[in-house]
Protein backbone atom coordinates (compact mmCIF):
# COMPACT_ATOMS: atom_id res chain seq x y z
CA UNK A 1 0.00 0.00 0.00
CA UNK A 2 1.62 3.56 -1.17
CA UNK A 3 1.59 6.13 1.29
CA UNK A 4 -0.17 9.54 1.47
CA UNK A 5 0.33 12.53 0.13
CA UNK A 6 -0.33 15.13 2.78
CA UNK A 7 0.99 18.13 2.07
CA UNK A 8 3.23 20.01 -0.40
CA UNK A 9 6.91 18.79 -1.25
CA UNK A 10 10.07 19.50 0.46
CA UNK A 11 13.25 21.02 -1.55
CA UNK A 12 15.89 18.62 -1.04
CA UNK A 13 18.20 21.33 0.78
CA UNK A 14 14.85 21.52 3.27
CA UNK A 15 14.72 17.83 3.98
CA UNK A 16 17.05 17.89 7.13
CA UNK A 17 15.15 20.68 8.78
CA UNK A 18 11.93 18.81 7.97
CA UNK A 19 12.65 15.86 9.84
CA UNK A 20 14.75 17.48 12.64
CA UNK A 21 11.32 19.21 13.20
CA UNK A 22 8.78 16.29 12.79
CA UNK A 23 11.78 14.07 15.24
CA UNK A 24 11.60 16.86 17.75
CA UNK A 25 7.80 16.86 17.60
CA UNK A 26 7.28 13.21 18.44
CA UNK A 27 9.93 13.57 20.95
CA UNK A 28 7.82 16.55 22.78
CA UNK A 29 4.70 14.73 22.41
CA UNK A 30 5.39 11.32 23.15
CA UNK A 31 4.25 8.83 26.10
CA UNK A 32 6.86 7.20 27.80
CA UNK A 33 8.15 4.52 25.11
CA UNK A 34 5.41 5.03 22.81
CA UNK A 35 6.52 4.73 18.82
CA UNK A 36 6.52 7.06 16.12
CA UNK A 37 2.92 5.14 15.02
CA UNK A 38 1.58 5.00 17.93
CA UNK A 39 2.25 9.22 18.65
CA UNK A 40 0.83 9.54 15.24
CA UNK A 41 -2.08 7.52 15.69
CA UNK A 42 -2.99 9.27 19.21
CA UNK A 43 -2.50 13.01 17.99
CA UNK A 44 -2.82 12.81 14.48
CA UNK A 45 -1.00 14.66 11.76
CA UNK A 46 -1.57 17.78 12.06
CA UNK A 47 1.50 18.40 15.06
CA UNK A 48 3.90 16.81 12.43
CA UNK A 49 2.39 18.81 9.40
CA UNK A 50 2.76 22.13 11.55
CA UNK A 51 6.06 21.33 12.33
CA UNK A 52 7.45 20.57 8.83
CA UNK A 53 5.75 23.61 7.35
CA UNK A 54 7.53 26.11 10.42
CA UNK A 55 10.82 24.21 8.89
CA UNK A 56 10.39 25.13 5.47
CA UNK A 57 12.84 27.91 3.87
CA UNK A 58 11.51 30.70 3.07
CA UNK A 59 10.34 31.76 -0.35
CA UNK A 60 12.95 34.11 -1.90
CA UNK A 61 9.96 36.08 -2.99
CA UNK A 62 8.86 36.07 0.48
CA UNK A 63 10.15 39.02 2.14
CA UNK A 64 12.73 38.83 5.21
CA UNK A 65 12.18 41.18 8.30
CA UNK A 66 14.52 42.89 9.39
């Protein structure tokens, strides 16, 4: 069975971010020596999907504060 799409692509030069941030969520939201499944199951996707879009570069036609 192929897995879901949910959500837009990753750059490659984003990937590392991407996961550091999705690792770090199931780390914070964890039970004590639950699995990556089972945190997913529990919460859902939407804590992982949050995550990896705050990770994401920004747009060079986005514009940078200052």
């Amino acid at each position: 069975m192929p897995g879901k799409v949910v959500g837009p692509s990753f750059s490659a030069a984003e990937v590392p971010d991407v996961i550091e941030a999705v690792l770090n969520t199931y780390r914070d939201l964890r039970a004590n020596g639950e699995t990556f499944i089972a945190t997913l199951r529990r919460v859902g996707n939407d804590p992982f999907k949050t995550a990896a879009n705050a990770a994401r570069a920004v747009p060079a036609h986005a514009p940078v504060a200052a």
